[in-house]
N, C-alpha and C. Protein backbone atom coordinates (compact mmCIF):
# COMPACT_ATOMS: atom_id res chain seq x y z
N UNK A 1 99.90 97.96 84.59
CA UNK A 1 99.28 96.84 85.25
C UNK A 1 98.97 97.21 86.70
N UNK A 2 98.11 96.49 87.08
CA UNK A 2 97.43 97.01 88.76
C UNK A 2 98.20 96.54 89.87
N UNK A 3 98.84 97.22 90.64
CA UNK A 3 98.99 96.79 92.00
C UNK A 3 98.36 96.08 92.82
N UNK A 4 98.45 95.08 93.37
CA UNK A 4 97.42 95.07 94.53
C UNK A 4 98.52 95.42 95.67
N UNK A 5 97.03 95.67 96.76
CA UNK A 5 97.69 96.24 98.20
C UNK A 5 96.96 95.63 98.77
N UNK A 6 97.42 95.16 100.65
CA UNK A 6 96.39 94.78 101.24
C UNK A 6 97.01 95.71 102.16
N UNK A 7 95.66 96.07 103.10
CA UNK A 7 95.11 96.74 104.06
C UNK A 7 94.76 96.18 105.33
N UNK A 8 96.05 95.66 106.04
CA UNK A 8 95.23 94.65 107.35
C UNK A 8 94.87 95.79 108.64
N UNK A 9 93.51 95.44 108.73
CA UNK A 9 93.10 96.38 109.90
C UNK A 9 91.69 95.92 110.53
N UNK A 10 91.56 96.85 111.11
CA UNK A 10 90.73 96.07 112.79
C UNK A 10 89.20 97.28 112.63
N UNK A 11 87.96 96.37 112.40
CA UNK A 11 86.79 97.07 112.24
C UNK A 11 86.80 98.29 113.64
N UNK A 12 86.10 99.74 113.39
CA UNK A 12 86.07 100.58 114.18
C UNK A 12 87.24 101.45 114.15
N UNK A 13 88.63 101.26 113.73
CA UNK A 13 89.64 101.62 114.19
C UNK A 13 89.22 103.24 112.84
N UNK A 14 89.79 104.71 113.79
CA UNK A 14 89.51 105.28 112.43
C UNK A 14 91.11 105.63 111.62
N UNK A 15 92.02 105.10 112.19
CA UNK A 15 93.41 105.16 111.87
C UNK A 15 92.85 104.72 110.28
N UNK A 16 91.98 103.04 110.76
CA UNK A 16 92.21 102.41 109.28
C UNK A 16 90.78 103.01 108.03
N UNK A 17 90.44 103.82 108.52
CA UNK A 17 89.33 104.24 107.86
C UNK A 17 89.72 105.20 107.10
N UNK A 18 90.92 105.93 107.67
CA UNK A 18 91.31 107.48 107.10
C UNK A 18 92.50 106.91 106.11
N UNK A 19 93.31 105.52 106.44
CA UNK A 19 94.45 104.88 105.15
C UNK A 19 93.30 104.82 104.27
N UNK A 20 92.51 103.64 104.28
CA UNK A 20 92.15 103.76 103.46
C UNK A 20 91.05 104.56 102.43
N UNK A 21 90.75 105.61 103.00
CA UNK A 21 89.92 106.52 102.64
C UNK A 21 91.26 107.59 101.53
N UNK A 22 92.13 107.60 102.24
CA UNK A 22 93.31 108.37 101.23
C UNK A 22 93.87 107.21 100.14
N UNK A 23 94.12 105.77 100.40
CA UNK A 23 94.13 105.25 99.05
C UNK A 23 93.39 105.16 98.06
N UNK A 24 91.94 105.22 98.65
CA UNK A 24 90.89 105.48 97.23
C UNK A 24 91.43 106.74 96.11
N UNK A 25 91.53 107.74 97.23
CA UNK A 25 91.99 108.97 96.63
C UNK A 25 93.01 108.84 95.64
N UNK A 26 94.08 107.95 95.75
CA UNK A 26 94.83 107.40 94.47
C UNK A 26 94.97 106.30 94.09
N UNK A 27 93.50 105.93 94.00
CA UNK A 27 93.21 104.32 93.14
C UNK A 27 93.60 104.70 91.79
N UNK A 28 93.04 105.76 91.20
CA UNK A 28 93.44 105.69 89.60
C UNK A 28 94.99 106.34 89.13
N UNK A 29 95.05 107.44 90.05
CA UNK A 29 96.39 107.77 89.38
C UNK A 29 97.11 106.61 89.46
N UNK A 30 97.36 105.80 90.64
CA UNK A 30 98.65 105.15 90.92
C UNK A 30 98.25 103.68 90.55
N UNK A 31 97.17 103.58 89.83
CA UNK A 31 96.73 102.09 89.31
C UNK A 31 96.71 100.60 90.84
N UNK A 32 95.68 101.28 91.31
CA UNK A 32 96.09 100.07 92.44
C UNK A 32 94.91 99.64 92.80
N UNK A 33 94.72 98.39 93.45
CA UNK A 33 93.67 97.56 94.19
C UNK A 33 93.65 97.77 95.21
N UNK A 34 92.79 97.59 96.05
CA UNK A 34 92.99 97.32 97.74
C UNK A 34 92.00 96.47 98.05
N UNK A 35 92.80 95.44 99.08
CA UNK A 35 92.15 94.62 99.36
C UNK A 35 92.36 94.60 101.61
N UNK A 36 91.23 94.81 101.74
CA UNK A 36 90.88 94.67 103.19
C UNK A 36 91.07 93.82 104.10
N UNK A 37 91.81 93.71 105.25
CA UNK A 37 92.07 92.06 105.66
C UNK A 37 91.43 92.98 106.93
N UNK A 38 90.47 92.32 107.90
CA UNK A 38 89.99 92.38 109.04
C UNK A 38 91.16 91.35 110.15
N UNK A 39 92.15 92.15 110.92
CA UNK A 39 93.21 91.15 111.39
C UNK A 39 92.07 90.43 112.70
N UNK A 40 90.80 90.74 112.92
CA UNK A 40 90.26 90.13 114.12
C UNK A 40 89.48 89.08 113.64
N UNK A 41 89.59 88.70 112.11
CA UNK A 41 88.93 87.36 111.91
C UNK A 41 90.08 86.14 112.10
N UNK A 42 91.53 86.32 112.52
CA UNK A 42 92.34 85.47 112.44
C UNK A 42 93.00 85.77 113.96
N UNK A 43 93.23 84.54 114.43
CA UNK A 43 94.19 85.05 115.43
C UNK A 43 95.81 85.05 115.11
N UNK A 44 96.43 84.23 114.17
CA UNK A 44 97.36 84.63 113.70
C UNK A 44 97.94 85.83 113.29
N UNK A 45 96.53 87.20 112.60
CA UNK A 45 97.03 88.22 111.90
C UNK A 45 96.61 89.00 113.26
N UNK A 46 95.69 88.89 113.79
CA UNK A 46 95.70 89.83 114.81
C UNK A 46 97.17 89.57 116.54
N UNK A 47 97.51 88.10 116.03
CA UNK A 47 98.87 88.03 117.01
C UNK A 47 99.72 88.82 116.29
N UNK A 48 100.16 88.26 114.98
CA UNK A 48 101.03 89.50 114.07
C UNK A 48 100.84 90.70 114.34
N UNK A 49 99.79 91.25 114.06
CA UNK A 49 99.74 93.04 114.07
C UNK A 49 99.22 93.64 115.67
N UNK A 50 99.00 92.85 116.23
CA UNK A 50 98.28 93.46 117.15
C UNK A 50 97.30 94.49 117.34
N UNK A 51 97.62 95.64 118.10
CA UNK A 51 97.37 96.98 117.93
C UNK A 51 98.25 98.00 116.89
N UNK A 52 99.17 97.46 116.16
CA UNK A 52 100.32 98.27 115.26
C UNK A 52 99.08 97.98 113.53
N UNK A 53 98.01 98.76 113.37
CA UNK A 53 96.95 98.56 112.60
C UNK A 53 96.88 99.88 111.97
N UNK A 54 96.58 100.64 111.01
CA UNK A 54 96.36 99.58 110.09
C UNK A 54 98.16 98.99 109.08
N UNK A 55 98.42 98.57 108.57
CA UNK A 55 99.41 97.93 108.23
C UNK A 55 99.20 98.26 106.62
N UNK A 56 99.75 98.77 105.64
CA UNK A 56 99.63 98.36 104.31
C UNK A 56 100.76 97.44 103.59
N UNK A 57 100.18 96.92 103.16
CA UNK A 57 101.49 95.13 102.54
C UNK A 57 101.44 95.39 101.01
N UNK A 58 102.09 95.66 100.33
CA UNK A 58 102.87 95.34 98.98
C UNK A 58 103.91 94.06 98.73
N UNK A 59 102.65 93.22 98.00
CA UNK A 59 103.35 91.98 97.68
C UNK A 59 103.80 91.05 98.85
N UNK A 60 105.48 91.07 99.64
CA UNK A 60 105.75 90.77 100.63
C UNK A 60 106.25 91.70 101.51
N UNK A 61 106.12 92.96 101.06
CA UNK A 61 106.90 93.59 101.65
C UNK A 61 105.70 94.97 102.33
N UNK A 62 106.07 95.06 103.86
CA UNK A 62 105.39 96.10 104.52
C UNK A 62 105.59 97.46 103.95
N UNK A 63 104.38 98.24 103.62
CA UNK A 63 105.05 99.71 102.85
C UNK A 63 104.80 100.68 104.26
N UNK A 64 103.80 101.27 104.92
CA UNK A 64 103.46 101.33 106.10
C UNK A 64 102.75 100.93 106.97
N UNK A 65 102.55 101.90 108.28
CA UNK A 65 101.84 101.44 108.92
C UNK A 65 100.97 102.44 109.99
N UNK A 66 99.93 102.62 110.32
CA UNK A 66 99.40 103.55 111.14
C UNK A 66 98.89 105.06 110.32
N UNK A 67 99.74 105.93 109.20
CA UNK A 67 99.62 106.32 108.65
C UNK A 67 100.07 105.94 107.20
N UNK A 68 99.17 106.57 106.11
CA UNK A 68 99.94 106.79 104.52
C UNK A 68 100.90 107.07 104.51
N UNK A 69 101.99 106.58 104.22
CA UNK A 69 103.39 107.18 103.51
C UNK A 69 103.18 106.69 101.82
N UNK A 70 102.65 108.65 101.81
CA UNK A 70 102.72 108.30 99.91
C UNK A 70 104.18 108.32 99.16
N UNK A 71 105.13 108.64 100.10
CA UNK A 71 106.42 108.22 99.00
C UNK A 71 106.98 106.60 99.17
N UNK A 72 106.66 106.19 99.77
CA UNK A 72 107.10 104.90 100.08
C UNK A 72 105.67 103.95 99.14
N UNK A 73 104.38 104.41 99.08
CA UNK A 73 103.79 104.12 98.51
C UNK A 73 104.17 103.66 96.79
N UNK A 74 104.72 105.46 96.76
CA UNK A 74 104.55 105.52 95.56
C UNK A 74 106.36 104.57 94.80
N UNK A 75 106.80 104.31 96.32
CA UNK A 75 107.78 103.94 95.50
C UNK A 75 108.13 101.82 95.45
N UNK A 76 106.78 102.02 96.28
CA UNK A 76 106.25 100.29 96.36
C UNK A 76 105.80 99.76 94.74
N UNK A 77 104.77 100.86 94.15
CA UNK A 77 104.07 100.63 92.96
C UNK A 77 104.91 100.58 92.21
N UNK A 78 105.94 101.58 92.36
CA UNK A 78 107.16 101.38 91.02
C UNK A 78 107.92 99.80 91.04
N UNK A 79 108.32 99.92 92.30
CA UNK A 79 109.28 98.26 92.53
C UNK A 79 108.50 97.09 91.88
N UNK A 80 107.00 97.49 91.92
CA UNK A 80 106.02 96.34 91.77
C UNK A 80 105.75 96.17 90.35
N UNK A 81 106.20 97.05 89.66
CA UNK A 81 106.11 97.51 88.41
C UNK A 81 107.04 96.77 87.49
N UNK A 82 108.19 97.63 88.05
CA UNK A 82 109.39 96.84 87.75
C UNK A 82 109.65 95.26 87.25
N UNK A 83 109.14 94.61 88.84
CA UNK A 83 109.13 93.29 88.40
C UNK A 83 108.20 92.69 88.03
N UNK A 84 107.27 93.14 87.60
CA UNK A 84 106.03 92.87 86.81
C UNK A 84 106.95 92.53 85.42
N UNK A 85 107.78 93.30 85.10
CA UNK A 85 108.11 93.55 83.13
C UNK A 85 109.03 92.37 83.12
């Protein structure tokens, strides 16, 4: 079953261009969605994150931030997995 992920980040930034340019890279192995949050259409998400962008969110829980961490990634999809069954 598919993961989703969201991706909160700030247009221009290339921090968030290069996350998510490496999650495409394992959209299929690791079965996942991504979904894009622009934190400068809200002032709530952009008070939340500030400049600490791009952010990746699994479910409720922060997996990273600024860079990919594919083991923490990969060990988000499992947890998510888990309680999927």
């Amino acid at each position: 079953m598919t993961t989703r992920l969201v991706v909160y980040e700030r247009m221009g930034c290339h921090l968030c261009e290069d996350m998510v340019a490496t999650l495409a890279e394992w959209r299929k192995e690791l079965d996942i969605d991504i979904e894009r949050v622009d934190v400068d259409r809200s002032a709530e998400l952009a008070a939340r994150y500030g400049l600490r962008v791009p952010v990746l969110v699994c479910g409720d829980a922060e997996v990273c931030h600024f860079f990919l961490d594919l083991e923490a990634l990969r060990e988000a999809v499992s947890e998510g997995e888990s309680r999927k069954r």
